[in-house]
C-alpha atoms as a PDB file:
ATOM      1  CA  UNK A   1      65.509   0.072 -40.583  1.00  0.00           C
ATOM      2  CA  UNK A   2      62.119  -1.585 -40.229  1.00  0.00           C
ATOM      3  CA  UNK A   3      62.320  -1.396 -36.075  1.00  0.00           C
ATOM      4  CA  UNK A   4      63.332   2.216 -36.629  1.00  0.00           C
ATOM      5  CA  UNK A   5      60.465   2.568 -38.913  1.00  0.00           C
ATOM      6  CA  UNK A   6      57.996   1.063 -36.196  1.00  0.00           C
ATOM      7  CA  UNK A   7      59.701   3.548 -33.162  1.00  0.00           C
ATOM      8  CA  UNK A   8      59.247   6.482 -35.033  1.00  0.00           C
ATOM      9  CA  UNK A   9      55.263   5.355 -36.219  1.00  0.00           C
ATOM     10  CA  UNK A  10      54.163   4.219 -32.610  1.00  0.00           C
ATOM     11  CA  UNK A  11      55.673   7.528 -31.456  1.00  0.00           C
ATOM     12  CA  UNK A  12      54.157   9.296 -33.231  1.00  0.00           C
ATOM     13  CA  UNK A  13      50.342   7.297 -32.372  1.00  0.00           C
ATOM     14  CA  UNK A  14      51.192   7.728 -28.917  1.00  0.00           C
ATOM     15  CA  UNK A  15      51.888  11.824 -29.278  1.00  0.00           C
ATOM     16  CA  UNK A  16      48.755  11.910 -30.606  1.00  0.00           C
ATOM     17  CA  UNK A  17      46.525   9.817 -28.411  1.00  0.00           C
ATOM     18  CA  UNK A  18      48.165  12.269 -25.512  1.00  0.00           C
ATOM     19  CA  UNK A  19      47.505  15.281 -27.133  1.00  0.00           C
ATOM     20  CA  UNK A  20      43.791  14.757 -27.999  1.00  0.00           C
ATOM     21  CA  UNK A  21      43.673  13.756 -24.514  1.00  0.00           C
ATOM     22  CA  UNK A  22      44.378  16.996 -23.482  1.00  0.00           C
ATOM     23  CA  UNK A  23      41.659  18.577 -25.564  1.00  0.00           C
ATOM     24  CA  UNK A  24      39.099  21.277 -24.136  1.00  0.00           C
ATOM     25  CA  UNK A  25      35.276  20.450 -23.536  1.00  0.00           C
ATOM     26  CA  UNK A  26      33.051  23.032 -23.963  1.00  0.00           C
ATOM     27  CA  UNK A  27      30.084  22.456 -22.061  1.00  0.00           C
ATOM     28  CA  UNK A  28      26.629  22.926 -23.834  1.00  0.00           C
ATOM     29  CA  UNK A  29      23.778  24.371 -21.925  1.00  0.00           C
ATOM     30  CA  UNK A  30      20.485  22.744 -22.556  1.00  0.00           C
ATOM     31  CA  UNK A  31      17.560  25.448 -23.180  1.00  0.00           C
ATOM     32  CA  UNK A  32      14.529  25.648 -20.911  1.00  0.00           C
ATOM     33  CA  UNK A  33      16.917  24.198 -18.047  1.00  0.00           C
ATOM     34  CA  UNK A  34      18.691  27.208 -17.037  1.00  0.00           C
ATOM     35  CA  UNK A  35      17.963  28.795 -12.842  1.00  0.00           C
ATOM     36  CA  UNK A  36      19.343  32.643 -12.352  1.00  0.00           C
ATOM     37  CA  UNK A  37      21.145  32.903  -9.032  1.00  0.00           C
ATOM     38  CA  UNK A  38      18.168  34.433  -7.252  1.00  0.00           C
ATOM     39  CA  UNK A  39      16.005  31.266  -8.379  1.00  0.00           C
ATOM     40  CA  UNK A  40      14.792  27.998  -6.689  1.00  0.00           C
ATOM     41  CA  UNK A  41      14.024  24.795  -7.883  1.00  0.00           C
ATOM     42  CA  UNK A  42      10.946  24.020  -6.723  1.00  0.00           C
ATOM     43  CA  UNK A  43       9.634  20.302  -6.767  1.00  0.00           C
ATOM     44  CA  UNK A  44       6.758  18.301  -4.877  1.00  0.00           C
ATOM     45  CA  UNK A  45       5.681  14.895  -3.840  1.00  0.00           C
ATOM     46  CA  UNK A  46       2.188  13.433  -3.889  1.00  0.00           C
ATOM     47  CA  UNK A  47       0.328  14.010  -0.860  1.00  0.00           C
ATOM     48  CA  UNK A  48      -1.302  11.107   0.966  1.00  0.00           C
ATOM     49  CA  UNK A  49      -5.021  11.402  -1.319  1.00  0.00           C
ATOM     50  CA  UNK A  50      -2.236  11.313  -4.652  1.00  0.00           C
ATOM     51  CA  UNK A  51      -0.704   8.553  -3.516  1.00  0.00           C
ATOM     52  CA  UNK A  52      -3.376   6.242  -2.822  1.00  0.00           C
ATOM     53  CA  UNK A  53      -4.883   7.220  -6.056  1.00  0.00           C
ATOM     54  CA  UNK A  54      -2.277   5.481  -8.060  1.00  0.00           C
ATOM     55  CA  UNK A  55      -3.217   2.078  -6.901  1.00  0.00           C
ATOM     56  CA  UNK A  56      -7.173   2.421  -7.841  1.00  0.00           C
ATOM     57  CA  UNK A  57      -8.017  -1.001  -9.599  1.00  0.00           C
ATOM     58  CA  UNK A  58     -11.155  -1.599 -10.463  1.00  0.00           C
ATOM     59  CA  UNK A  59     -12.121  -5.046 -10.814  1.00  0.00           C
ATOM     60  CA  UNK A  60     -15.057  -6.121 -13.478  1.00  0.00           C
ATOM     61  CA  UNK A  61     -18.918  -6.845 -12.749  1.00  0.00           C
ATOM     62  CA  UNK A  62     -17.892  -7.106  -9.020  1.00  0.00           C
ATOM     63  CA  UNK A  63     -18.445  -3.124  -8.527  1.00  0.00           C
ATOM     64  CA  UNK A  64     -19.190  -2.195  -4.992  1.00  0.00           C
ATOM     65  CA  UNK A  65     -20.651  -5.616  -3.686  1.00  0.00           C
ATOM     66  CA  UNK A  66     -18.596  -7.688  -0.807  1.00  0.00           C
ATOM     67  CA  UNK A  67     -16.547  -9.493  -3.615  1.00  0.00           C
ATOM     68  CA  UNK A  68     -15.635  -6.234  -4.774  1.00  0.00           C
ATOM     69  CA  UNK A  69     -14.708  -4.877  -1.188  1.00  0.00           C
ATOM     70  CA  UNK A  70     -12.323  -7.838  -0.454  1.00  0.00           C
ATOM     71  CA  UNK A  71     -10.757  -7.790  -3.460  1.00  0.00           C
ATOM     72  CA  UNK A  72      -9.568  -4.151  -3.535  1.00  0.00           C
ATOM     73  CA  UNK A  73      -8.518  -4.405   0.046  1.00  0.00           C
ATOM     74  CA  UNK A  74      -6.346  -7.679  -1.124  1.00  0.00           C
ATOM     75  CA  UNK A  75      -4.901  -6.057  -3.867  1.00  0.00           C
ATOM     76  CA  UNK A  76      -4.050  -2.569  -1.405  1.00  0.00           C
ATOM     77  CA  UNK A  77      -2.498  -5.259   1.259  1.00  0.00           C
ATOM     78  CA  UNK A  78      -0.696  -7.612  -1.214  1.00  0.00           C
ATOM     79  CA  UNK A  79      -1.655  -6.865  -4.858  1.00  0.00           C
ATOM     80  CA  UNK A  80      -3.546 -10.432  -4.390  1.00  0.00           C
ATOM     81  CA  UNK A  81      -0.182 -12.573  -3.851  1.00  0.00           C
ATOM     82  CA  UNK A  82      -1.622 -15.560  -1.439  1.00  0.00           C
ATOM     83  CA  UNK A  83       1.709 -16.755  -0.073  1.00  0.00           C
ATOM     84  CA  UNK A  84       3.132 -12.956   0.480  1.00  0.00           C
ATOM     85  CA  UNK A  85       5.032 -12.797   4.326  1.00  0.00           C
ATOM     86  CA  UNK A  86       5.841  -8.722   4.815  1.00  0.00           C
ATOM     87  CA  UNK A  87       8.806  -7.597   6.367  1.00  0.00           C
ATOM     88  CA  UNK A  88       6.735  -7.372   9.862  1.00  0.00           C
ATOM     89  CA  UNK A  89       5.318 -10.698   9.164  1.00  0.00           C
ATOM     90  CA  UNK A  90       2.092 -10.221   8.217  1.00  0.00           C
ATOM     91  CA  UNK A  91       1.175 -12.666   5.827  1.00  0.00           C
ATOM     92  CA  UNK A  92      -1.185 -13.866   2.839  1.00  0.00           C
ATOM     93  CA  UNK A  93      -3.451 -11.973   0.611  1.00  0.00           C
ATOM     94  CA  UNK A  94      -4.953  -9.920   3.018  1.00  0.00           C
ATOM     95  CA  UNK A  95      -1.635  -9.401   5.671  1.00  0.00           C
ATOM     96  CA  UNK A  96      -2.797 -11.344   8.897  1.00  0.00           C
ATOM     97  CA  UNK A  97      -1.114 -10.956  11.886  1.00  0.00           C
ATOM     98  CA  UNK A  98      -0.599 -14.422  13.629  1.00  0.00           C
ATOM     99  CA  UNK A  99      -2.351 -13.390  16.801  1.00  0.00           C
ATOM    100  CA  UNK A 100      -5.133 -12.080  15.081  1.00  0.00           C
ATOM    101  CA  UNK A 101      -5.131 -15.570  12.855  1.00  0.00           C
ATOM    102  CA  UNK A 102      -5.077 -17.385  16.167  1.00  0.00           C
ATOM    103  CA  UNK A 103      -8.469 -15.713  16.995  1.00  0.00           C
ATOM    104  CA  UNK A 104     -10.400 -17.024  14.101  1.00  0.00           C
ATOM    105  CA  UNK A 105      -8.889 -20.214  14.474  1.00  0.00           C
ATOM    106  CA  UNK A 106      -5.804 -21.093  12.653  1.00  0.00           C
ATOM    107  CA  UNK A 107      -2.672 -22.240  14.192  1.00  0.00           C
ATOM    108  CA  UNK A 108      -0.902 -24.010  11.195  1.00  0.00           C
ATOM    109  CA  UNK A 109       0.759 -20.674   9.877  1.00  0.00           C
ATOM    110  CA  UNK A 110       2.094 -22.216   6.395  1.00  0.00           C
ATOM    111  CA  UNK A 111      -0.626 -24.408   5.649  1.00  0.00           C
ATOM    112  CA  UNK A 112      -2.407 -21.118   5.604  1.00  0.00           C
ATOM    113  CA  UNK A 113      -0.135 -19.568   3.091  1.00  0.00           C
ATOM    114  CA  UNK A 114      -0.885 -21.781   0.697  1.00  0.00           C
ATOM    115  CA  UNK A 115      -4.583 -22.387   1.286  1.00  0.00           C
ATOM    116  CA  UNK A 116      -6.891 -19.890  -0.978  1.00  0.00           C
ATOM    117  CA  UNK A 117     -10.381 -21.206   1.010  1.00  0.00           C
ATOM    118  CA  UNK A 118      -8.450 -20.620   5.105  1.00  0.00           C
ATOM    119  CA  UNK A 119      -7.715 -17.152   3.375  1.00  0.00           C
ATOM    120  CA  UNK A 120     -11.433 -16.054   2.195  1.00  0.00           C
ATOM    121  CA  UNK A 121     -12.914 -17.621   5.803  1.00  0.00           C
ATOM    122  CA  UNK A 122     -10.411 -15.855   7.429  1.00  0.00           C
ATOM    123  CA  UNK A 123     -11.183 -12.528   6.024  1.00  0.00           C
ATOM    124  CA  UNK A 124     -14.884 -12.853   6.490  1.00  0.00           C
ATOM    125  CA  UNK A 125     -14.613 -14.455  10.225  1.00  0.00           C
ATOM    126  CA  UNK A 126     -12.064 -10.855  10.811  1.00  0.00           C
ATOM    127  CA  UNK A 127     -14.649  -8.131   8.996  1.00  0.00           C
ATOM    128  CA  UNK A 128     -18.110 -10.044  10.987  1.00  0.00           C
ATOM    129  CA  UNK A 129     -15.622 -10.094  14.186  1.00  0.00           C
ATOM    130  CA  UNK A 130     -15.035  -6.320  13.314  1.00  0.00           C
ATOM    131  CA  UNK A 131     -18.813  -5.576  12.433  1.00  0.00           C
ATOM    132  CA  UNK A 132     -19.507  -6.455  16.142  1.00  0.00           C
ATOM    133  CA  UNK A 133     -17.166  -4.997  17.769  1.00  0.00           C
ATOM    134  CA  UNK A 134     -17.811  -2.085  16.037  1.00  0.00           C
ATOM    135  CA  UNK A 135     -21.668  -1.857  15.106  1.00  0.00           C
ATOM    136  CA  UNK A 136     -22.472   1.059  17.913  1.00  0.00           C
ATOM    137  CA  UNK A 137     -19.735   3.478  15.846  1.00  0.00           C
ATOM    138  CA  UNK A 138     -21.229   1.845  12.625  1.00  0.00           C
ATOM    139  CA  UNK A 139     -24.708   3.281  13.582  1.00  0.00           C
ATOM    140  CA  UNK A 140     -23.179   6.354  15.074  1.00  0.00           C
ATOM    141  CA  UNK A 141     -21.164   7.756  13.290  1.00  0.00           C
ATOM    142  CA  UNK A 142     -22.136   6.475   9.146  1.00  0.00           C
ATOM    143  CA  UNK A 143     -22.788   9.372   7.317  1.00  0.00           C
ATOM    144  CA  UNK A 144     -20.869  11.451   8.822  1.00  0.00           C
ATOM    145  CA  UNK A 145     -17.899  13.791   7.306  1.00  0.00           C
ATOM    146  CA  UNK A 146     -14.828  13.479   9.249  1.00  0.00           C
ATOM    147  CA  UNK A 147     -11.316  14.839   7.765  1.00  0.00           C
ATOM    148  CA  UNK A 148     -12.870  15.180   4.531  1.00  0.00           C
ATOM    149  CA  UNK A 149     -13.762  11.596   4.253  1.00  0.00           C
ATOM    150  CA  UNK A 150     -17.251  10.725   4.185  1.00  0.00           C
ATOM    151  CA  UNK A 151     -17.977   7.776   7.210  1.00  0.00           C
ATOM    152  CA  UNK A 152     -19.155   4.621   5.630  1.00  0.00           C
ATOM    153  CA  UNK A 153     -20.012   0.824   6.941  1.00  0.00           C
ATOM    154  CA  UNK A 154     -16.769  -0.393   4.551  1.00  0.00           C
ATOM    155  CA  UNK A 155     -15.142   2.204   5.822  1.00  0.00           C
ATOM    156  CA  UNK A 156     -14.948   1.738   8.893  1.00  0.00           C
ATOM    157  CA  UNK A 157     -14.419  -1.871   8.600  1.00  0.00           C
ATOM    158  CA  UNK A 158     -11.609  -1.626   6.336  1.00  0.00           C
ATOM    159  CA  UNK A 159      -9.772   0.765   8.424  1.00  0.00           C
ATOM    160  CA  UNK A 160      -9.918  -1.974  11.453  1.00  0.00           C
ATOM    161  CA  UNK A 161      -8.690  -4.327   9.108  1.00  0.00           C
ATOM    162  CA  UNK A 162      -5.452  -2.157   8.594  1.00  0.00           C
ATOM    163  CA  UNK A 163      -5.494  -0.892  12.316  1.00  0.00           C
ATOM    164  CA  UNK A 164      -7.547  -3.096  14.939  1.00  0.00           C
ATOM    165  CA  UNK A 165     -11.260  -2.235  16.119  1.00  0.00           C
ATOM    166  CA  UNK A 166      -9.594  -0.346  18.789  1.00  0.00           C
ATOM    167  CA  UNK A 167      -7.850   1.964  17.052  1.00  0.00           C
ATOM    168  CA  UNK A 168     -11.095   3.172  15.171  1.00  0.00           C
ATOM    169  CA  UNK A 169     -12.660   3.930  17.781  1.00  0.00           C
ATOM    170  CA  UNK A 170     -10.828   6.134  18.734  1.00  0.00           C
ATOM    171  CA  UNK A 171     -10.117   7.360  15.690  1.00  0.00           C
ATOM    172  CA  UNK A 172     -14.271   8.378  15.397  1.00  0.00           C
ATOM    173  CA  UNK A 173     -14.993   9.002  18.995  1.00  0.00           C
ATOM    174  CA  UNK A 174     -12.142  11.866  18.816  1.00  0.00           C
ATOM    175  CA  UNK A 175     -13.438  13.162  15.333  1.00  0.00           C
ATOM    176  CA  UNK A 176     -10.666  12.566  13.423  1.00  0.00           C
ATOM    177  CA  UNK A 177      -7.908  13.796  15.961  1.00  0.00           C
ATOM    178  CA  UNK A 178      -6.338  10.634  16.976  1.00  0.00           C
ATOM    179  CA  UNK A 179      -4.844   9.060  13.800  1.00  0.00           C
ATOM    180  CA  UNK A 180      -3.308   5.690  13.367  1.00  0.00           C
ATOM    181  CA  UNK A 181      -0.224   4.551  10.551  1.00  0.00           C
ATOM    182  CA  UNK A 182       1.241   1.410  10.207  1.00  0.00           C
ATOM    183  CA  UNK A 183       4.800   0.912   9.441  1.00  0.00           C
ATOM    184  CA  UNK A 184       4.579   1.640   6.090  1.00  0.00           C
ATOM    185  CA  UNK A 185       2.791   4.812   6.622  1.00  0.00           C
ATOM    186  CA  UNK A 186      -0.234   4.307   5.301  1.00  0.00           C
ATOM    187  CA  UNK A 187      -3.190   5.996   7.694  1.00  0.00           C
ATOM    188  CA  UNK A 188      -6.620   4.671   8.727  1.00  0.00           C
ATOM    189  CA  UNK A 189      -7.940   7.826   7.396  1.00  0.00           C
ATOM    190  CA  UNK A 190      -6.707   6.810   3.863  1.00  0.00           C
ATOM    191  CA  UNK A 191      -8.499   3.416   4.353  1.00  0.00           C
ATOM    192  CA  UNK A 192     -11.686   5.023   5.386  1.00  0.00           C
ATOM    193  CA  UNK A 193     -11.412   6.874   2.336  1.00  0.00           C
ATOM    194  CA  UNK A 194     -10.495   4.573  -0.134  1.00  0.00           C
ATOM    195  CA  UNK A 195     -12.720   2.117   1.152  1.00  0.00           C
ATOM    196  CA  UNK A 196     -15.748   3.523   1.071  1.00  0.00           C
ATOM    197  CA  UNK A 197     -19.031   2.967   0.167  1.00  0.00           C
ATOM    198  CA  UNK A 198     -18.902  -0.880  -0.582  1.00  0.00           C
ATOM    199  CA  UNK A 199     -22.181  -3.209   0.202  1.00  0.00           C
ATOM    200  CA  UNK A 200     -20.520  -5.361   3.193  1.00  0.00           C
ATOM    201  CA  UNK A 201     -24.932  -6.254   4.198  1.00  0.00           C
ATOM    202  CA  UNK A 202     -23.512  -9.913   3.189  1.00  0.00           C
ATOM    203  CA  UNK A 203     -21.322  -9.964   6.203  1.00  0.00           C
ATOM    204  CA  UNK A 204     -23.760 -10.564   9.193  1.00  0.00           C
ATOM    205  CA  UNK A 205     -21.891  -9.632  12.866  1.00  0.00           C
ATOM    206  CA  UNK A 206     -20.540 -12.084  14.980  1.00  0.00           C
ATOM    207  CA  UNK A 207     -18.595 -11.853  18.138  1.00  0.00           C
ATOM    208  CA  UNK A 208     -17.140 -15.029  17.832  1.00  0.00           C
ATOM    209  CA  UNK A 209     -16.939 -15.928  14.008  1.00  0.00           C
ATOM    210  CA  UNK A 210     -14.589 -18.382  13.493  1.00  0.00           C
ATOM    211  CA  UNK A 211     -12.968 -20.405  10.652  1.00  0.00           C
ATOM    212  CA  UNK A 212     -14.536 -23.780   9.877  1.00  0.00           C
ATOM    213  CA  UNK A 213     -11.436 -25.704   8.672  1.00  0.00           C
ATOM    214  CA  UNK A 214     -12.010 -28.922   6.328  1.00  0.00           C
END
């Protein structure tokens, strides 16, 4: 009697779980989301200007001075992370290639990762290499308004720091019409901008600066 009892109760659980498994749906519109069939969804992404915008920091009682300069641009390369190898191996705070490391003078690749002071010389042998090579378009062309971006001294500097002297050049000498991206995209014209209008008169040119290692 009792395992007739439990047939006849776990048939009947079991006829229900099926039939509320059968049950309807309705589906409930949400207001303000509704498109007719003649409509579009229209949607956007920032442009290049938007985009760089989000990454502004600005960094306290340094302002626009030198320290302020290579700090922005280390934060833009690697948000300041020293020992930082991208996926095209450019490495350290501020993303050196090895052959361009090589040409201020440092060969031992991971000591350099993890050595704050090779870092800083390195940066500052690379931007007075740069301020040579480039001091005639410096003069030239500083001041000038060129894609909408006003030409400055930092400028210019920073966007050979992203691209190579070489590429600014021509960059300036073909106003603006031959651009430059790296493999991420970003554009010398967005370093130009972004970069801008920093005091870099601490950085004296030098064709063959070099880093004095200890």
């Amino acid at each position: 009697m009792i395992k007739k009892g439990s047939y006849f109760f776990g048939l009947t659980i079991l006829v229900m779980l099926v039939s509320t498994g059968f049950n309807s749906f309705e589906i409930e519109k949400v207001e303000g989301f509704h498109l007719e069939e003649n409509e579009n969804y229209v949607y956007t992404v920032p442009t290049e200007d938007e985009f760089e915008e989000e990454f502004d920091v600005i960094f306290p009682y340094v302002g626009k001075t030198f320290v302020g300069f290579r700090e922005a641009i280390a934060f833009r390369e690697s948000r300041g992370i020293l020992n930082l190898v991208n996926p095209y191996g450019y490495m350290g705070k501020y993303q050196f290639g090895r052959s361009t490391l090589r040409t201020v003078g440092i060969y031992d690749f991971q000591e350099f990762l993890h050595n704050p002071e090779w870092q800083e010389k390195a940066f500052k042998a690379l931007v007075a290499r740069n301020k040579w090579e480039l001091r005639k378009e410096i003069k030239k062309y500083s001041g000038r308004k060129m894609n909408g971006v006003v030409i400055t001294e930092s400028g210019i500097l920073a966007a050979a720091h992203l691209a190579g002297a070489g590429s600014v050049k021509k960059y300036l000498r073909s106003n603006g019409a031959n651009g430059f991206k790296d493999g991420f995209g970003t554009s010398l014209r967005s370093y130009m901008k972004k970069f801008g209008g920093f005091d870099v008169s601490l950085i004296e040119a030098d064709a063959n600066a070099k880093v004095k290692l200890d």
